[in-house]
N, C-alpha and C. Protein backbone atom coordinates (compact mmCIF):
# COMPACT_ATOMS: atom_id res chain seq x y z
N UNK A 1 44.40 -78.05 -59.79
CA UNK A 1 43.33 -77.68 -60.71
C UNK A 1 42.10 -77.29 -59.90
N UNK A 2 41.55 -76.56 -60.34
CA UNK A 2 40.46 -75.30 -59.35
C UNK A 2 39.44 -76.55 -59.45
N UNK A 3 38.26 -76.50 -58.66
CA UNK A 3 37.10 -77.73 -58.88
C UNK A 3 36.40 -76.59 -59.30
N UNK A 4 35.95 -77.78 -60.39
CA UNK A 4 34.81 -76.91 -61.37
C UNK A 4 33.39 -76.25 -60.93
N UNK A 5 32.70 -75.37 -61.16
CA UNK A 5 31.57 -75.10 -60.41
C UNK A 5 30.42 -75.41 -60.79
N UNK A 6 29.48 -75.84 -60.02
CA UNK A 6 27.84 -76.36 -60.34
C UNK A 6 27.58 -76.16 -61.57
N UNK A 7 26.85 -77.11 -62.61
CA UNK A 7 25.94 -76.99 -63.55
C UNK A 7 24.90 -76.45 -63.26
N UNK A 8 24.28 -76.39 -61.92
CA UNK A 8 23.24 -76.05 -61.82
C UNK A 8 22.87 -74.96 -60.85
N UNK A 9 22.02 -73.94 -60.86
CA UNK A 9 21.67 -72.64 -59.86
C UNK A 9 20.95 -73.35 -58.71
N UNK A 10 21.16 -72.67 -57.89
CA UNK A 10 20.35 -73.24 -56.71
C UNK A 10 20.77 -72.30 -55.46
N UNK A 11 19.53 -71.82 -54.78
CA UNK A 11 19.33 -70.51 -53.72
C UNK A 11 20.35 -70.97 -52.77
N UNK A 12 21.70 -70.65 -52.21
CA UNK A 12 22.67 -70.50 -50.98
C UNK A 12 21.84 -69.74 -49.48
N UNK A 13 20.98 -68.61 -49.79
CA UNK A 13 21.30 -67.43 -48.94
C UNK A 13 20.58 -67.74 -47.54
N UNK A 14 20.08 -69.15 -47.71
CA UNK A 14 19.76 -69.57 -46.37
C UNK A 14 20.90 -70.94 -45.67
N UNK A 15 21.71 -71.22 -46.82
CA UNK A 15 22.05 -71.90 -46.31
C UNK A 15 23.69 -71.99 -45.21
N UNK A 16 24.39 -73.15 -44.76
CA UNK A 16 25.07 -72.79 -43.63
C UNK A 16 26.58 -73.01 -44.24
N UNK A 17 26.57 -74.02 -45.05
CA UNK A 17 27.81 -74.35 -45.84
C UNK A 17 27.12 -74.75 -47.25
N UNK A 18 28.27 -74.00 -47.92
CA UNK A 18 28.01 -73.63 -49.98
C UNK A 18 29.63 -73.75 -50.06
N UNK A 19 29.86 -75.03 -51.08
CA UNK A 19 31.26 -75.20 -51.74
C UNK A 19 30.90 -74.37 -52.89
N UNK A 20 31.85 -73.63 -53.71
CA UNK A 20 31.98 -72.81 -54.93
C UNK A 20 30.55 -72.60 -55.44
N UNK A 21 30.22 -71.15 -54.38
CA UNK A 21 29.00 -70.71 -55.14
C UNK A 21 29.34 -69.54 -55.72
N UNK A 22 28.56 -69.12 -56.56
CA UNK A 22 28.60 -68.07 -57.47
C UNK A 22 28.06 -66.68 -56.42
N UNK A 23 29.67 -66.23 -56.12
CA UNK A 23 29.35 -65.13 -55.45
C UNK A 23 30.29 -64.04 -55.47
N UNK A 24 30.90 -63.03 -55.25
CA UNK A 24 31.59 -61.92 -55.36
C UNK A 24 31.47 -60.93 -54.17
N UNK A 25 32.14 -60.57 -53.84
CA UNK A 25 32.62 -59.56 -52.83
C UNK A 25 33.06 -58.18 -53.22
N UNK A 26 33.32 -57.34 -52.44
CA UNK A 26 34.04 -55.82 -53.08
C UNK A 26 35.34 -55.75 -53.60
N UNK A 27 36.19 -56.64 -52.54
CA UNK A 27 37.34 -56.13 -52.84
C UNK A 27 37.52 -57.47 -53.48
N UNK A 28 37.38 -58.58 -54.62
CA UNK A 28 37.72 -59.68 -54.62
C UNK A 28 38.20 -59.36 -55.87
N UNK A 29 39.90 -60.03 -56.05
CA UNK A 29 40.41 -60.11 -57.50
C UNK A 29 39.59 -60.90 -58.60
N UNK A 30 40.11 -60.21 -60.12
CA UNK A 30 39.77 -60.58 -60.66
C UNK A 30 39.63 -62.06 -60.78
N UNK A 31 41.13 -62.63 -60.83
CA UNK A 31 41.13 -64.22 -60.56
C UNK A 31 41.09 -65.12 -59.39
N UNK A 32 40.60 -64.35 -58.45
CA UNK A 32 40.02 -65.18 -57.32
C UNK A 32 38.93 -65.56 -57.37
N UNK A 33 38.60 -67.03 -57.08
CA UNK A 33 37.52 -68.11 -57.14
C UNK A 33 37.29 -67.88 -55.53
N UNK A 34 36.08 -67.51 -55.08
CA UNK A 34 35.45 -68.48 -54.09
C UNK A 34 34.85 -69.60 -54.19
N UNK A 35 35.75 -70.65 -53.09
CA UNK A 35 35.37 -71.96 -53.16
C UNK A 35 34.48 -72.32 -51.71
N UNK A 36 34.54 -71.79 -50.89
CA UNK A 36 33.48 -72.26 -49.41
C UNK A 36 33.12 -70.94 -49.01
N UNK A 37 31.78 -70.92 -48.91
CA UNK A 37 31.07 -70.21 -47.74
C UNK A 37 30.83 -70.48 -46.85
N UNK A 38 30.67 -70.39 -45.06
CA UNK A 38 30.53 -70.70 -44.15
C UNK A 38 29.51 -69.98 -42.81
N UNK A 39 28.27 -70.02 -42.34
CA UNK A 39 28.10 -69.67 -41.05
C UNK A 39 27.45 -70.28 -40.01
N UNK A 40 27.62 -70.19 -39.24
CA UNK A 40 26.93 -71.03 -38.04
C UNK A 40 25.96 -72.01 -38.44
N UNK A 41 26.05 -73.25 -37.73
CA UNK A 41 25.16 -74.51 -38.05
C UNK A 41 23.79 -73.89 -37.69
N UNK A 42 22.61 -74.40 -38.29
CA UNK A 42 21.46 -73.36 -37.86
C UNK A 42 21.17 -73.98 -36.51
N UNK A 43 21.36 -75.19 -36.31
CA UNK A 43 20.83 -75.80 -34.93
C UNK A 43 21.18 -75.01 -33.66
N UNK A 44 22.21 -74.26 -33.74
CA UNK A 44 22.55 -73.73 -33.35
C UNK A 44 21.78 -71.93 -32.96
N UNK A 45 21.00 -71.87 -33.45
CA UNK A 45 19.96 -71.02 -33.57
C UNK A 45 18.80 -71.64 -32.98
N UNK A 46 18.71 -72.70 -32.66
CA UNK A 46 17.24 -72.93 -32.58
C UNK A 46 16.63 -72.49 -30.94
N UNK A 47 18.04 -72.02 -30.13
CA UNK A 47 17.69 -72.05 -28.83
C UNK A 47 16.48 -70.36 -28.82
N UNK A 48 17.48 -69.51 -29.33
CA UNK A 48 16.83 -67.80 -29.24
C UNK A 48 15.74 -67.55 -30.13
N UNK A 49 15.70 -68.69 -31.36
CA UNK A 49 14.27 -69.13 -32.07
C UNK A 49 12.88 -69.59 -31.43
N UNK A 50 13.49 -70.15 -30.22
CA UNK A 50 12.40 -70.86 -29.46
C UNK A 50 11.61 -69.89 -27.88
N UNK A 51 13.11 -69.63 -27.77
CA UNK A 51 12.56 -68.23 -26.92
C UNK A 51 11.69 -67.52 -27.27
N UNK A 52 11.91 -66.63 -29.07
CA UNK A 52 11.18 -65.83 -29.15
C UNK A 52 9.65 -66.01 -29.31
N UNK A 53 9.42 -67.50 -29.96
CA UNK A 53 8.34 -67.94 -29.83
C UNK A 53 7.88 -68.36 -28.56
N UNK A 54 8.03 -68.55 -27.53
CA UNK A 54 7.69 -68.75 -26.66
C UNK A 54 7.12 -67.27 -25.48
N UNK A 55 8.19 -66.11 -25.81
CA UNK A 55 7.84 -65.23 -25.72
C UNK A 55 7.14 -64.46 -26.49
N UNK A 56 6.45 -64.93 -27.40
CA UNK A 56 5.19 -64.22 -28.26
C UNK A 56 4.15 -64.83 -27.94
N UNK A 57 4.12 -65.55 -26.78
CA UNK A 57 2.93 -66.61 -26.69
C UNK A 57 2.39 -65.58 -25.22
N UNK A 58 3.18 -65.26 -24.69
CA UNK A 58 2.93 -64.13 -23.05
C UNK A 58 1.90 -63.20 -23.51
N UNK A 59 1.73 -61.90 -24.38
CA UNK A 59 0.50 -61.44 -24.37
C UNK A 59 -0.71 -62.31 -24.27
N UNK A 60 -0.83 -63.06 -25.00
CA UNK A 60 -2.23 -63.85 -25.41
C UNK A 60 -2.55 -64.56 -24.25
N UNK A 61 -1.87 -64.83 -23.60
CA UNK A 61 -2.13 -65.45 -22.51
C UNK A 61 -2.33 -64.99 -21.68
N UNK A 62 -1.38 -63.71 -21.04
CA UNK A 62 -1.54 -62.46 -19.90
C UNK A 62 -2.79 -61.10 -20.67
N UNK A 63 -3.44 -61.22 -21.44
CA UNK A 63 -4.72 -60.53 -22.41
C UNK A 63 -5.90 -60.48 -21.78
N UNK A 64 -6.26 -61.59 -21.21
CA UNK A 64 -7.93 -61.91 -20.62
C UNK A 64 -7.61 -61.24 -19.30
N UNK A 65 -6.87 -61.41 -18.32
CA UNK A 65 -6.48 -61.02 -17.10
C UNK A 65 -6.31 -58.82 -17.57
N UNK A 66 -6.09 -58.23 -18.01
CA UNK A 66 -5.81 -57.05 -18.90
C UNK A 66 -7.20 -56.13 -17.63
N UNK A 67 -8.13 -56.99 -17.75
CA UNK A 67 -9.10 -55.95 -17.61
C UNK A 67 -9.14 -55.80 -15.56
N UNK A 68 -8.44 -56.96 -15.33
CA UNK A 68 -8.44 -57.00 -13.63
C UNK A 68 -7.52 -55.94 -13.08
N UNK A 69 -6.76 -55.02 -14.06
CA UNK A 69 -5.60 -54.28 -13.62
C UNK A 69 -6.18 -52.85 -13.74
N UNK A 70 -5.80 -51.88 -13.52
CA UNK A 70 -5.83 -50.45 -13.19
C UNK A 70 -5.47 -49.84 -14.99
N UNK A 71 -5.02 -50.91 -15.71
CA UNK A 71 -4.91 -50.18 -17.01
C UNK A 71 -6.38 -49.96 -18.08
N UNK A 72 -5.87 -48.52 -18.96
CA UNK A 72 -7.26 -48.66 -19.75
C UNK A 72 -6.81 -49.28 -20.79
N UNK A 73 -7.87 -49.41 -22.17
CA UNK A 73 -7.35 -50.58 -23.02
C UNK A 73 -6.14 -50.01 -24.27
N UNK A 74 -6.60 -48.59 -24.15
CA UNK A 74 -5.10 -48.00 -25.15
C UNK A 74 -3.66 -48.12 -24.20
N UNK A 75 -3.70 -48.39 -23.16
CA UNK A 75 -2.42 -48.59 -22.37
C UNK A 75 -1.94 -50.19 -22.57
N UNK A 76 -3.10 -51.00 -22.82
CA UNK A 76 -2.86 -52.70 -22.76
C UNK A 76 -2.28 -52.62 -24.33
N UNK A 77 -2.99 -51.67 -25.03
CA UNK A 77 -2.58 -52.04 -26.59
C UNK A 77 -1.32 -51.14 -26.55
N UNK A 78 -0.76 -50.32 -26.00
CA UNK A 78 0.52 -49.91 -26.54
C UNK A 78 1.34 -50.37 -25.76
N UNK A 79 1.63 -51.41 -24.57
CA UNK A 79 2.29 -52.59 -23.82
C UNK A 79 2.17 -53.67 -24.78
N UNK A 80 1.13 -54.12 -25.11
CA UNK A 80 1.52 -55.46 -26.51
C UNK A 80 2.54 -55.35 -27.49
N UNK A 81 1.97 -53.50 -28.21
CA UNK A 81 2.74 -53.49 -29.07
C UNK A 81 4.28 -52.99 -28.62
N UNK A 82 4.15 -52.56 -27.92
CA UNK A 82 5.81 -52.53 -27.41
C UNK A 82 6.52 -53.86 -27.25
N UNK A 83 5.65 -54.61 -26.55
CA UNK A 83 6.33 -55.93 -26.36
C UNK A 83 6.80 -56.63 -27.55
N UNK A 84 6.03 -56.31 -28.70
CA UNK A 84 5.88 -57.18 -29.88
C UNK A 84 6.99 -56.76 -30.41
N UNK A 85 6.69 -55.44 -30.79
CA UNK A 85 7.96 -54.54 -31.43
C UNK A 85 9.77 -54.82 -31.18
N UNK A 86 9.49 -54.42 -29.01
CA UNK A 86 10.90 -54.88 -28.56
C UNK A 86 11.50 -56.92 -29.28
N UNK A 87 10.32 -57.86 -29.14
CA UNK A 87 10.94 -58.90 -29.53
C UNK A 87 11.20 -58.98 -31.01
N UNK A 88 10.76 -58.73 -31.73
CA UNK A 88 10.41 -58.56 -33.21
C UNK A 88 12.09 -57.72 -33.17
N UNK A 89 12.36 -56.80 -32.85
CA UNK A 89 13.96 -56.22 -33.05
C UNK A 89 14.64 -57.13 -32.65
N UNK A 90 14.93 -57.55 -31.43
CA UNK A 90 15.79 -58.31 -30.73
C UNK A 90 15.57 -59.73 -31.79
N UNK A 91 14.55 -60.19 -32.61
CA UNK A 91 14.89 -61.26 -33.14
C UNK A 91 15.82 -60.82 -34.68
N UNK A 92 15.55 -60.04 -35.66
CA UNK A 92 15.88 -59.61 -36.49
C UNK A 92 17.48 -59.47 -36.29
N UNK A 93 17.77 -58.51 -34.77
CA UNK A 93 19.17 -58.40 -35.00
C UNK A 93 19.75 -59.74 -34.86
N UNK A 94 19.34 -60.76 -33.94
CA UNK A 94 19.82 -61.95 -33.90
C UNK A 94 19.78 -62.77 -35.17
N UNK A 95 18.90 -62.88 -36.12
CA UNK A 95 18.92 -63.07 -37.29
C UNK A 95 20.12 -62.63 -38.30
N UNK A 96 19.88 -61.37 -38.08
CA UNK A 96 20.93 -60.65 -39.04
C UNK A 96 22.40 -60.73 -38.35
N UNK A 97 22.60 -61.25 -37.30
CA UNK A 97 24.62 -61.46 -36.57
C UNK A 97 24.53 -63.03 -37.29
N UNK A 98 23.38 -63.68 -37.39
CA UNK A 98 23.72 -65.28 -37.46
C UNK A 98 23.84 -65.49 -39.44
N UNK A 99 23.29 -64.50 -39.69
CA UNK A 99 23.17 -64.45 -41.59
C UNK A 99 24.43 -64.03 -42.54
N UNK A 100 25.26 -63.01 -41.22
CA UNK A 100 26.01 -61.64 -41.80
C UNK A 100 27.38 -62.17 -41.26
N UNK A 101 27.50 -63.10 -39.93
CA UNK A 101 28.73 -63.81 -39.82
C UNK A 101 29.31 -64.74 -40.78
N UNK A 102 29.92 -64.67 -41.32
CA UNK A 102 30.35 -65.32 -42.79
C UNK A 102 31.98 -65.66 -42.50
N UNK A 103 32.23 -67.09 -43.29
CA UNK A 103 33.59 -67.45 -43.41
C UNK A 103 33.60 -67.67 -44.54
N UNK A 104 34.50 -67.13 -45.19
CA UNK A 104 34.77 -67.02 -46.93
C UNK A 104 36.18 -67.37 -47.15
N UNK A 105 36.05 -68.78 -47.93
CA UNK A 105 37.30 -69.41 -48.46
C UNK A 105 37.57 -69.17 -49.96
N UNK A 106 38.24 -68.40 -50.55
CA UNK A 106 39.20 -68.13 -51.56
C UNK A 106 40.08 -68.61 -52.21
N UNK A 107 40.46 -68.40 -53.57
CA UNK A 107 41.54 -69.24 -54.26
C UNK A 107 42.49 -68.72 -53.58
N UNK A 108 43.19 -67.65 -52.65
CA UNK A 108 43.97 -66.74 -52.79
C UNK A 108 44.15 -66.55 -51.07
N UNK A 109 42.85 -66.53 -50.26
CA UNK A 109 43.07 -66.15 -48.62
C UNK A 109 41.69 -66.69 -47.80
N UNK A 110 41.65 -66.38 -46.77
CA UNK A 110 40.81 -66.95 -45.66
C UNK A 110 39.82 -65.50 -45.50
N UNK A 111 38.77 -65.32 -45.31
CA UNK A 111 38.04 -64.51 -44.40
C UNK A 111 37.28 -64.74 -43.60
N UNK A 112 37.04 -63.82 -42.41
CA UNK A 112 36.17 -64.20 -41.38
C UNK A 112 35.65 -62.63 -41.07
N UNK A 113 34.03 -62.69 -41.40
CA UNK A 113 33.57 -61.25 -40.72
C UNK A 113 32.74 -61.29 -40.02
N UNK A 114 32.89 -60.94 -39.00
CA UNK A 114 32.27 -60.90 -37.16
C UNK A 114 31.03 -59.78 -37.11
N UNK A 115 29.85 -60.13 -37.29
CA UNK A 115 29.14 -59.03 -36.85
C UNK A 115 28.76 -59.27 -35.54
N UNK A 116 28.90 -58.37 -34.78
CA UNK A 116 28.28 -58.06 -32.86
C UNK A 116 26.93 -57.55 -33.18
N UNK A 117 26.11 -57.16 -33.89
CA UNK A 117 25.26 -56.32 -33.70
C UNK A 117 24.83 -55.42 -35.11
N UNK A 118 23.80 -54.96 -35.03
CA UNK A 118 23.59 -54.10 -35.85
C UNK A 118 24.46 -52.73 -36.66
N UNK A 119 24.98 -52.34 -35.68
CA UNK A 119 25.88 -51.45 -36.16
C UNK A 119 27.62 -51.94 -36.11
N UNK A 120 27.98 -53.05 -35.35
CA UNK A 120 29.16 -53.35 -35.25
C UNK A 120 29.94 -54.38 -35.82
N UNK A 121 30.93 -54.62 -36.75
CA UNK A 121 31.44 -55.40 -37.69
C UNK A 121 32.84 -55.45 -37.83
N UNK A 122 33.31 -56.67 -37.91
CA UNK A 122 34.73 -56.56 -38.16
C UNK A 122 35.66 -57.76 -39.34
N UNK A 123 36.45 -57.22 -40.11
CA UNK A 123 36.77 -58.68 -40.79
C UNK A 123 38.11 -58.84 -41.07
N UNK A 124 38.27 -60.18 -40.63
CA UNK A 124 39.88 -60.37 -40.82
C UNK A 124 40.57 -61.33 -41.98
N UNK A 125 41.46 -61.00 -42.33
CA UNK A 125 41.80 -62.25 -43.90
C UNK A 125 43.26 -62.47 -43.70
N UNK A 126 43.51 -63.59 -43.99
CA UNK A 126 44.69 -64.05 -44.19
C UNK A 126 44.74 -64.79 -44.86
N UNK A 127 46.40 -64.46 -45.84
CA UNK A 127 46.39 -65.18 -47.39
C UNK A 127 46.81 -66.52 -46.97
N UNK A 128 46.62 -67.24 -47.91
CA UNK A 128 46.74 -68.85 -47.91
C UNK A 128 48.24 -69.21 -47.44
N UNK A 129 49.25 -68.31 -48.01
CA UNK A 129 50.65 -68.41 -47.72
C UNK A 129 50.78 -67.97 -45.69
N UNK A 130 49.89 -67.59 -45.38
CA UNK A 130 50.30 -66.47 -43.40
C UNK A 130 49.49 -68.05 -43.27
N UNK A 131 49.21 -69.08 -43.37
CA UNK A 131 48.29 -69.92 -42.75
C UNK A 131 49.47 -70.75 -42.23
N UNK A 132 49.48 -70.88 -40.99
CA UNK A 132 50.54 -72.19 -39.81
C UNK A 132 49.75 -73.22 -40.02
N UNK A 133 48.70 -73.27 -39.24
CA UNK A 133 47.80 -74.29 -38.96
C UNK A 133 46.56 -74.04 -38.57
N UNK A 134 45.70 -75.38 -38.82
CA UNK A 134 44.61 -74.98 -38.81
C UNK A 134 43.76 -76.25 -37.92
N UNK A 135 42.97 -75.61 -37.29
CA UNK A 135 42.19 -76.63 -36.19
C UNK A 135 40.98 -77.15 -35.81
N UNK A 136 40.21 -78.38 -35.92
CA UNK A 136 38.90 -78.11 -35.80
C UNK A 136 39.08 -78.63 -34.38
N UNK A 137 37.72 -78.34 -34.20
CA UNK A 137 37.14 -78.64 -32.34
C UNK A 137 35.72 -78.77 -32.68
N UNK A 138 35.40 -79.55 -31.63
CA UNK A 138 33.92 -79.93 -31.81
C UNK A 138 33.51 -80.77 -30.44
N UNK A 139 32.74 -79.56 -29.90
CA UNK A 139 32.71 -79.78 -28.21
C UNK A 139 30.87 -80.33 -27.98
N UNK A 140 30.44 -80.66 -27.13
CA UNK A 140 29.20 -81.40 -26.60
C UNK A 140 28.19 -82.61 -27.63
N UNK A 141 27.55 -82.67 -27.46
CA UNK A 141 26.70 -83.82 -27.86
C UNK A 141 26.22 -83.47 -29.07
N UNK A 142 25.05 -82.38 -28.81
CA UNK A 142 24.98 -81.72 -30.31
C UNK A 142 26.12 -81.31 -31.29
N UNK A 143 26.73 -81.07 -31.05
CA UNK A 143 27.97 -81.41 -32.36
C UNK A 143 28.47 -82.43 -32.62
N UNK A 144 28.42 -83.00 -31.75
CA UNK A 144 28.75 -84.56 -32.61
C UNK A 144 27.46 -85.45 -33.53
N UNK A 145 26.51 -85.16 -32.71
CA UNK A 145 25.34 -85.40 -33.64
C UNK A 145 25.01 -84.58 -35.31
N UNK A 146 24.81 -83.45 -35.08
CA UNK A 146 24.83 -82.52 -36.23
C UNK A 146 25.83 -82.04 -36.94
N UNK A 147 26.93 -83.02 -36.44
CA UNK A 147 28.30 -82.73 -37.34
C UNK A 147 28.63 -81.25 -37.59
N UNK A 148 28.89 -80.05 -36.37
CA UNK A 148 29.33 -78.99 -36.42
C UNK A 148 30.55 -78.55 -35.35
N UNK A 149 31.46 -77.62 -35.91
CA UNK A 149 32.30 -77.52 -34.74
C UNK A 149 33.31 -76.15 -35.03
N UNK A 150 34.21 -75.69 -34.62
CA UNK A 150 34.85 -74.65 -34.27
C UNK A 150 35.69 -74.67 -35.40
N UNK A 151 36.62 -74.21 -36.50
CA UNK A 151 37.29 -74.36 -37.39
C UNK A 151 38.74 -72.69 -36.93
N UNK A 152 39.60 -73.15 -36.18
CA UNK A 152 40.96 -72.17 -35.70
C UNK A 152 41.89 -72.16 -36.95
N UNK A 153 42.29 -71.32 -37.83
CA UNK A 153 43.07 -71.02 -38.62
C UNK A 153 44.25 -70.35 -37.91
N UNK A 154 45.39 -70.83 -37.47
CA UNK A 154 46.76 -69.76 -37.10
C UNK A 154 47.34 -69.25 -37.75
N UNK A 155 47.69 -68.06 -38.03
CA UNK A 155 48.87 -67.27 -38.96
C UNK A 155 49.64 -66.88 -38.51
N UNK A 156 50.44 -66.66 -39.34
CA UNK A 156 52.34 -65.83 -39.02
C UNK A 156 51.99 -64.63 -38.01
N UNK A 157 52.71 -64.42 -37.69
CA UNK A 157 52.97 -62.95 -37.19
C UNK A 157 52.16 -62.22 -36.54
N UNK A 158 52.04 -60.79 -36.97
CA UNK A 158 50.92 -59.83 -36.25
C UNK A 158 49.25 -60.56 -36.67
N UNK A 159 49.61 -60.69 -37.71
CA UNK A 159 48.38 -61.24 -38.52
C UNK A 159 47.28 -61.75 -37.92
N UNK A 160 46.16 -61.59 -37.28
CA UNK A 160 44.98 -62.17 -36.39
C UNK A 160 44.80 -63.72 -36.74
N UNK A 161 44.35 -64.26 -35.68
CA UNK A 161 43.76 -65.54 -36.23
C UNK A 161 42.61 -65.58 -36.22
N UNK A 162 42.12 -66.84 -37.30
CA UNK A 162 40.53 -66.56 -37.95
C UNK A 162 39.94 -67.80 -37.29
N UNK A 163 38.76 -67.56 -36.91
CA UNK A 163 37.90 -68.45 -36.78
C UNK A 163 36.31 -68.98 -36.82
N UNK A 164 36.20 -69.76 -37.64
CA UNK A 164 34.81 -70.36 -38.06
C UNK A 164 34.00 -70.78 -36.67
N UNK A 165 33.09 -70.19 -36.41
CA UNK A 165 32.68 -70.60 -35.00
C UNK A 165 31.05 -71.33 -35.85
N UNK A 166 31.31 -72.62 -34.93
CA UNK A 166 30.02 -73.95 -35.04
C UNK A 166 29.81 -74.07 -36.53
N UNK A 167 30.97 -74.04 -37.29
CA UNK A 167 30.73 -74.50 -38.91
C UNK A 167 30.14 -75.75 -39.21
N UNK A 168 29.73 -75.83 -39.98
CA UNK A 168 28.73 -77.51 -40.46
C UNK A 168 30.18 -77.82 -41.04
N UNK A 169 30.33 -79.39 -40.82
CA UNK A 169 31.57 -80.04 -41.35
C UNK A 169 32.90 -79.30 -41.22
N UNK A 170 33.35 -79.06 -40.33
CA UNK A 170 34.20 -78.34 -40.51
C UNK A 170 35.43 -79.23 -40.81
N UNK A 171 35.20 -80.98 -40.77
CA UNK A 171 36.51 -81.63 -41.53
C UNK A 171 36.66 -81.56 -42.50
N UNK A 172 35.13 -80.95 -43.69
CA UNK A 172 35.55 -80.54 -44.37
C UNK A 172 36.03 -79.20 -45.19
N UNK A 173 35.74 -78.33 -44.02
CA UNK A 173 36.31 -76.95 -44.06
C UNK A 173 37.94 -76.89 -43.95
N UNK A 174 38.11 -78.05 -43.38
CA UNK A 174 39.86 -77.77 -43.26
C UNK A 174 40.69 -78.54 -44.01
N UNK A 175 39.91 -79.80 -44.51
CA UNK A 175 40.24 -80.45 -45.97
C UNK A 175 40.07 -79.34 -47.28
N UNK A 176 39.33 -78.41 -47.22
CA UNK A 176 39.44 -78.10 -48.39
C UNK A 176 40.82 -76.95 -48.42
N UNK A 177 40.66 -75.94 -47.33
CA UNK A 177 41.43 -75.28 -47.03
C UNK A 177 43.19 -75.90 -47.31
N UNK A 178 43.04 -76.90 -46.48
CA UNK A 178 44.46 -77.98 -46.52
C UNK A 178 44.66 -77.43 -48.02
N UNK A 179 43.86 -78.16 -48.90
CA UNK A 179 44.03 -78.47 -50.36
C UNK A 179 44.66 -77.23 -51.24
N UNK A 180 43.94 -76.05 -50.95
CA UNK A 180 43.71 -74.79 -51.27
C UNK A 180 45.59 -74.82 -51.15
N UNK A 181 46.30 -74.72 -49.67
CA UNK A 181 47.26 -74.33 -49.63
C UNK A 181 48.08 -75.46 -50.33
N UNK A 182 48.11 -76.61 -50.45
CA UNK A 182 48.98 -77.12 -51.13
C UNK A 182 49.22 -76.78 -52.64
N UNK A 183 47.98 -76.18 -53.33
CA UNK A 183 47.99 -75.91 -54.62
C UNK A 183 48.61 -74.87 -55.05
């Protein structure tokens, strides 16, 4: 029997793991339920988060020194804003691989879609029936603390294998999955 879905609305699109949210895809059958969404634990973010703030802190600081150099001040202001600009992209796309990597569990199959980058994407699915086995891992300190870890799905044949990389709970990503296929 399918588990019933929330009484109540409540915003997903920041979050890292969502059991049966109200969501839809392109190609998704009519009677397919999504039951888990999945992407990277955010802690896991916090390293290239901290960089970038840390590297937005370098103009303001290298600013007063500006006038000891051979530059005039429209050259200092279009070096800031370049600088600003270049990190400001480089954070966005990192934003958008960590938002847009998605593991999507189904009444029906597995998905996993890989974005590299702004322009580069890939996604692989396998139905509940191609599933062998399935594996969590959960390597260093911070994952054992923040309860996140690797979630390996194996399938039959040619068929790719999928994987949840640094899922929140992923014992219970593979409990539910388990469940999914016994039903």
């Amino acid at each position: 029997m399918p588990h019933p879905r929330p009484t109540h609305e409540h915003s997903y699109a920041l979050r890292s793991l969502v059991t049966y949210p109200h969501f839809s895809y392109a190609s998704q059958n009519k009677d397919e339920v999504v039951h888990l969404i999945t992407r990277s634990h955010p802690i896991t973010q916090v390293w290239w988060t901290l960089a970038v703030l840390l590297l937005a802190l370098i103009p303001p600081l290298i600013l007063p020194y500006a006038n000891m150099t051979l530059l005039v001040p429209n050259q200092v202001t279009f070096l800031v804003l370049s600088w600003y600009a270049v990190l400001f992209s480089s954070a966005i796309t990192r934003f958008f691989v960590w938002y847009f990597n998605l593991g999507i569990v189904t009444s029906t199959k597995v998905i996993d879609v890989d974005i590299h980058g702004i322009m580069s994407s890939e996604a692989s699915t396998a139905f509940l029936t191609q599933i062998e086995e399935i594996t969590e891992s959960s390597k260093g300190i911070s994952s054992a603390v923040f309860n996140y870890g690797d979630v390996l799905i194996q399938t039959a044949g040619e068929i790719p294998n999928i994987e949840f990389t640094n899922a929140p709970r992923p014992s219970l990503v593979v409990r539910l999955i388990n469940n999914l296929i016994k039903t």
